[in-house]
N, C-alpha and C. Protein backbone atom coordinates (compact mmCIF):
# COMPACT_ATOMS: atom_id res chain seq x y z
N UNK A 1 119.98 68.26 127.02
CA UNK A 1 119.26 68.66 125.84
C UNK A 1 120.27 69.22 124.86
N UNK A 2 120.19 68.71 123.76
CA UNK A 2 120.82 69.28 122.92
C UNK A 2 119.88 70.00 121.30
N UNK A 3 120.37 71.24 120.39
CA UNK A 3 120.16 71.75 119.88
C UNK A 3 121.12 72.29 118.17
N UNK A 4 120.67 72.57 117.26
CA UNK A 4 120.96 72.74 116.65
C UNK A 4 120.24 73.57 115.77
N UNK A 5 120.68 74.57 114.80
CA UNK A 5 120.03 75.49 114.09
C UNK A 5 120.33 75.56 112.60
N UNK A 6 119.71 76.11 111.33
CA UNK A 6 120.15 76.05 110.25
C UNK A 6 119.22 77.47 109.81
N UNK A 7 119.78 77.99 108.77
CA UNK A 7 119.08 79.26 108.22
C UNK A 7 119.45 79.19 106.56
N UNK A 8 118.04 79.39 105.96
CA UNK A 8 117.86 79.29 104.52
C UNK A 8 117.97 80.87 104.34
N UNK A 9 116.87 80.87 103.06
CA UNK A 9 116.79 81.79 102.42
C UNK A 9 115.53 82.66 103.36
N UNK A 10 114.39 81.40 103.36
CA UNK A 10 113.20 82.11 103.54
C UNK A 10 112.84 81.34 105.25
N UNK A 11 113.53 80.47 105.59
CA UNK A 11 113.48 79.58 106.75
C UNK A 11 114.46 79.71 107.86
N UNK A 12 114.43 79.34 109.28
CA UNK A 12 115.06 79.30 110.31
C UNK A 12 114.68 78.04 110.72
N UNK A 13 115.43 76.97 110.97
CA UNK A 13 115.12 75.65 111.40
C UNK A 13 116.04 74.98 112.95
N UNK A 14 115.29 74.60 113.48
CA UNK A 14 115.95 74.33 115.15
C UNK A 14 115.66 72.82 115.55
N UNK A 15 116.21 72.26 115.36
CA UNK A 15 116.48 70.78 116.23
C UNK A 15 116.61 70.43 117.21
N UNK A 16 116.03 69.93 118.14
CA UNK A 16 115.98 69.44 119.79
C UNK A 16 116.03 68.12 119.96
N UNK A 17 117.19 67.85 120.68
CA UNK A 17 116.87 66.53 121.24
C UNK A 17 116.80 66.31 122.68
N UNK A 18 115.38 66.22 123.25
CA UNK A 18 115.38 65.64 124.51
C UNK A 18 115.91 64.83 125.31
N UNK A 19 116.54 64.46 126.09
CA UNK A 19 116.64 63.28 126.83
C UNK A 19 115.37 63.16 127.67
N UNK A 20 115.79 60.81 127.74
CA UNK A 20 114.61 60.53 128.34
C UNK A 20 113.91 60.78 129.15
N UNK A 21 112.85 60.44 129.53
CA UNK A 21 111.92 60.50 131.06
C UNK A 21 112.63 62.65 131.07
N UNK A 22 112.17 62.91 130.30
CA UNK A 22 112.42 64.73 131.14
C UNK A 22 111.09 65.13 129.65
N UNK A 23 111.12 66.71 130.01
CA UNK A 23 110.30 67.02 129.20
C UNK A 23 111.36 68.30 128.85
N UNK A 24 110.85 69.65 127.90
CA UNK A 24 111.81 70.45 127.65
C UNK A 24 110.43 71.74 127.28
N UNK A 25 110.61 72.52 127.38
CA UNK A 25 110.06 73.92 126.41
C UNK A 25 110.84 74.52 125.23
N UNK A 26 110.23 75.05 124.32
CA UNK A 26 111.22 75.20 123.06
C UNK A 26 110.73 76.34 123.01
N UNK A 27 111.70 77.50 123.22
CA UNK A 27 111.27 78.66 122.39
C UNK A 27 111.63 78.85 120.91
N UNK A 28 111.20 79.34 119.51
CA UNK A 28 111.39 79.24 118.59
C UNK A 28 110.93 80.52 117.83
N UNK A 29 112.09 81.22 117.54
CA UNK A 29 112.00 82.70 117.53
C UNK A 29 110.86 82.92 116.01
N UNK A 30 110.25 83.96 115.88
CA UNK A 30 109.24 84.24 115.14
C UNK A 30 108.90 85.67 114.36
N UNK A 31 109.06 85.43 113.06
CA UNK A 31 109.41 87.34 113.03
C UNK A 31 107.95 87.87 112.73
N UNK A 32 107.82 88.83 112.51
CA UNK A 32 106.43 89.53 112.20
C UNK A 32 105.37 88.86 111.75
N UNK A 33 105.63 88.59 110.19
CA UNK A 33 104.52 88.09 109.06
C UNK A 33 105.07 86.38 109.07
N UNK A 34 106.05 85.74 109.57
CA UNK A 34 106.20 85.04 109.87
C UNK A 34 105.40 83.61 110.79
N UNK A 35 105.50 81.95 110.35
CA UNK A 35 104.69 81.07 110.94
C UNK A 35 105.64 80.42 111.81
N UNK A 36 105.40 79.24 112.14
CA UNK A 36 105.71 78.08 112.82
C UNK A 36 105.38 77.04 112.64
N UNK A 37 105.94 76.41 112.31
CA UNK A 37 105.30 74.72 112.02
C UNK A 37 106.49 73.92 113.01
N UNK A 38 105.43 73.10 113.54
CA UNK A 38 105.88 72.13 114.73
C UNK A 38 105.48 70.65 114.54
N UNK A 39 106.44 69.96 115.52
CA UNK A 39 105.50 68.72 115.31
C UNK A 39 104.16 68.28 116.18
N UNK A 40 103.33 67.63 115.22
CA UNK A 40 102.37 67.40 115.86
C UNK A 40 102.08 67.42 117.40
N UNK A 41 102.68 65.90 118.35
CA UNK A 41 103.17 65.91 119.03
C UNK A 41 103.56 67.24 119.98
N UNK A 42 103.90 68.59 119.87
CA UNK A 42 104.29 69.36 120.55
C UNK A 42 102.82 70.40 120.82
N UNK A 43 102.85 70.55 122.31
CA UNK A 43 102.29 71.20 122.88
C UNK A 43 102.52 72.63 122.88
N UNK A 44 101.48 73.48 122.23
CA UNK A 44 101.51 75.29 121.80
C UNK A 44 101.19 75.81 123.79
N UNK A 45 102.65 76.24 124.03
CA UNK A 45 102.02 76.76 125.32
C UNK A 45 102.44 78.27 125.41
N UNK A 46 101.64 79.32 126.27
CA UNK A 46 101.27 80.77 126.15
C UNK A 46 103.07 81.24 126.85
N UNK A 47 103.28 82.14 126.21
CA UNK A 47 104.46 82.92 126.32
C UNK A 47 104.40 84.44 126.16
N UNK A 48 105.21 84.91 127.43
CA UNK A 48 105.04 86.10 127.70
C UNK A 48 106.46 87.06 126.78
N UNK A 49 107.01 86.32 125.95
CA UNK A 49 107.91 86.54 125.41
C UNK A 49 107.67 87.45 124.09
N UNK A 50 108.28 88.60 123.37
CA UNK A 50 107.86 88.74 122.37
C UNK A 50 108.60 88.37 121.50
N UNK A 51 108.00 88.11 120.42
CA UNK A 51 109.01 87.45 119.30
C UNK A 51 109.36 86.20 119.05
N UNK A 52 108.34 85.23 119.80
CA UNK A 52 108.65 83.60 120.09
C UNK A 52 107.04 82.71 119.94
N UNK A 53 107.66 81.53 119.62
CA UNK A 53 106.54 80.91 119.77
C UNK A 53 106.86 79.95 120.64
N UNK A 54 106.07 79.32 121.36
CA UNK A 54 106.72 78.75 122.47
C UNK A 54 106.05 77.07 122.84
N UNK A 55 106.83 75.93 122.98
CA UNK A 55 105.96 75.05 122.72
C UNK A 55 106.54 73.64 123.93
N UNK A 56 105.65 72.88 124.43
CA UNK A 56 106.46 71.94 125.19
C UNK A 56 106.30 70.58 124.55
N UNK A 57 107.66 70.08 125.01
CA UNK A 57 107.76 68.51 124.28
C UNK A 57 108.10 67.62 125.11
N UNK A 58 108.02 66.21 124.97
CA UNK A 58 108.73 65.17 126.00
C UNK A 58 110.50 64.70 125.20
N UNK A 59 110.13 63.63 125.77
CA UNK A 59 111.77 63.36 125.50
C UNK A 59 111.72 62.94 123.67
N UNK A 60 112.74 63.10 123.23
CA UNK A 60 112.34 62.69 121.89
C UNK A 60 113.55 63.60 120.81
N UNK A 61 113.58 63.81 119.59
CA UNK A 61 113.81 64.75 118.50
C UNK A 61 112.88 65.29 117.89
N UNK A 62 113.11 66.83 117.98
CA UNK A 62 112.24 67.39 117.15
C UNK A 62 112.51 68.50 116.57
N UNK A 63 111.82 69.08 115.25
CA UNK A 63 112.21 69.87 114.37
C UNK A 63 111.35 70.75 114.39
N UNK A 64 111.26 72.07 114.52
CA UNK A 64 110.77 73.45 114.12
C UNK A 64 111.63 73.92 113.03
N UNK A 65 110.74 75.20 112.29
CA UNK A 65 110.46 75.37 111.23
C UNK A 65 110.04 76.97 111.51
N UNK A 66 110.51 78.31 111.07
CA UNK A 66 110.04 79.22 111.44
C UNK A 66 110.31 79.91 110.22
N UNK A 67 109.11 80.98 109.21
CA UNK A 67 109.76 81.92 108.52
C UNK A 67 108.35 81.81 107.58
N UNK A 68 108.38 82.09 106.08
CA UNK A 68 107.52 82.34 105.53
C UNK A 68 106.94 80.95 104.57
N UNK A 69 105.63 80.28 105.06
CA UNK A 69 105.46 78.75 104.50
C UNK A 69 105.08 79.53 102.63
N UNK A 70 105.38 78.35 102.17
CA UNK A 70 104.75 78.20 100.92
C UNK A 70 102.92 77.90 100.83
N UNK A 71 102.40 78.30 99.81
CA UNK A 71 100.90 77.95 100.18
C UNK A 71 100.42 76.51 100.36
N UNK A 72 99.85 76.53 101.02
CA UNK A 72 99.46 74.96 101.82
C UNK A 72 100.21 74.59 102.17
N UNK A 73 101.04 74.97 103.48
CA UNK A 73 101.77 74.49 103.76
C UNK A 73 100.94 74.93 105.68
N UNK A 74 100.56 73.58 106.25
CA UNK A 74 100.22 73.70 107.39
C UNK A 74 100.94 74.21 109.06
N UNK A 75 100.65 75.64 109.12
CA UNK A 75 101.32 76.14 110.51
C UNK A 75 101.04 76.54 111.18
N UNK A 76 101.43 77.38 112.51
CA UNK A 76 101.23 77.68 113.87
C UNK A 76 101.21 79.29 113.71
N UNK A 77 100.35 80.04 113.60
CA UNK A 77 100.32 81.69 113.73
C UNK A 77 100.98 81.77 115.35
N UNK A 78 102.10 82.84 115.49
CA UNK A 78 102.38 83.10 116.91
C UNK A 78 101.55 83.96 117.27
C-alpha cells in the first residue's frame, strides 16, 4: 500500500493506493469543526480512535479530503 499527503490552506488531502485482491482501512485524521469527503465506493467503518475518520476500501486509488468544505460541497461528519 502506498500513500501520499498534501496540505492547503483550508484542506488535508491523502492518497491510497491499494494493491490487488487485498483490501486496506484508511484512517484520515479529522479536526474539530472539520468534514470528510470520501469516495463513494469507500466504506464509513466505526473507530475507536479520536480524531479520525475511518473508512475501508478494496484494491484500487483513492482520495480523501479532510478540513473545512465550501457550501455544497457533499461530506462525511466524523
Amino acid at each position: 500500500m502506498s500513500r501520499s499527503w498534501a496540505r492547503d490552506e483550508d484542506w488535508t488531502t491523502l492518497t491510497v493506493q491499494v494493491p490487488g485482491n487485498t483490501r486496506a482501512v484508511v484512517r484520515v485524521p479529522v479536526g474539530e469543526d472539520e468534514s470528510v469527503t470520501a469516495p463513494e465506493c469507500a466504506d464509513r467503518v466505526p473507530t475507536e480512535v479520536e480524531g479520525f475518520a475511518q473508512f475501508e476500501v478494496a484494491a484500487g486509488r483513492f482520495t480523501f479530503r479532510a478540513g473545512v468544505p465550501a457550501r455544497g460541497v457533499s461530506r462525511v461528519r466524523r
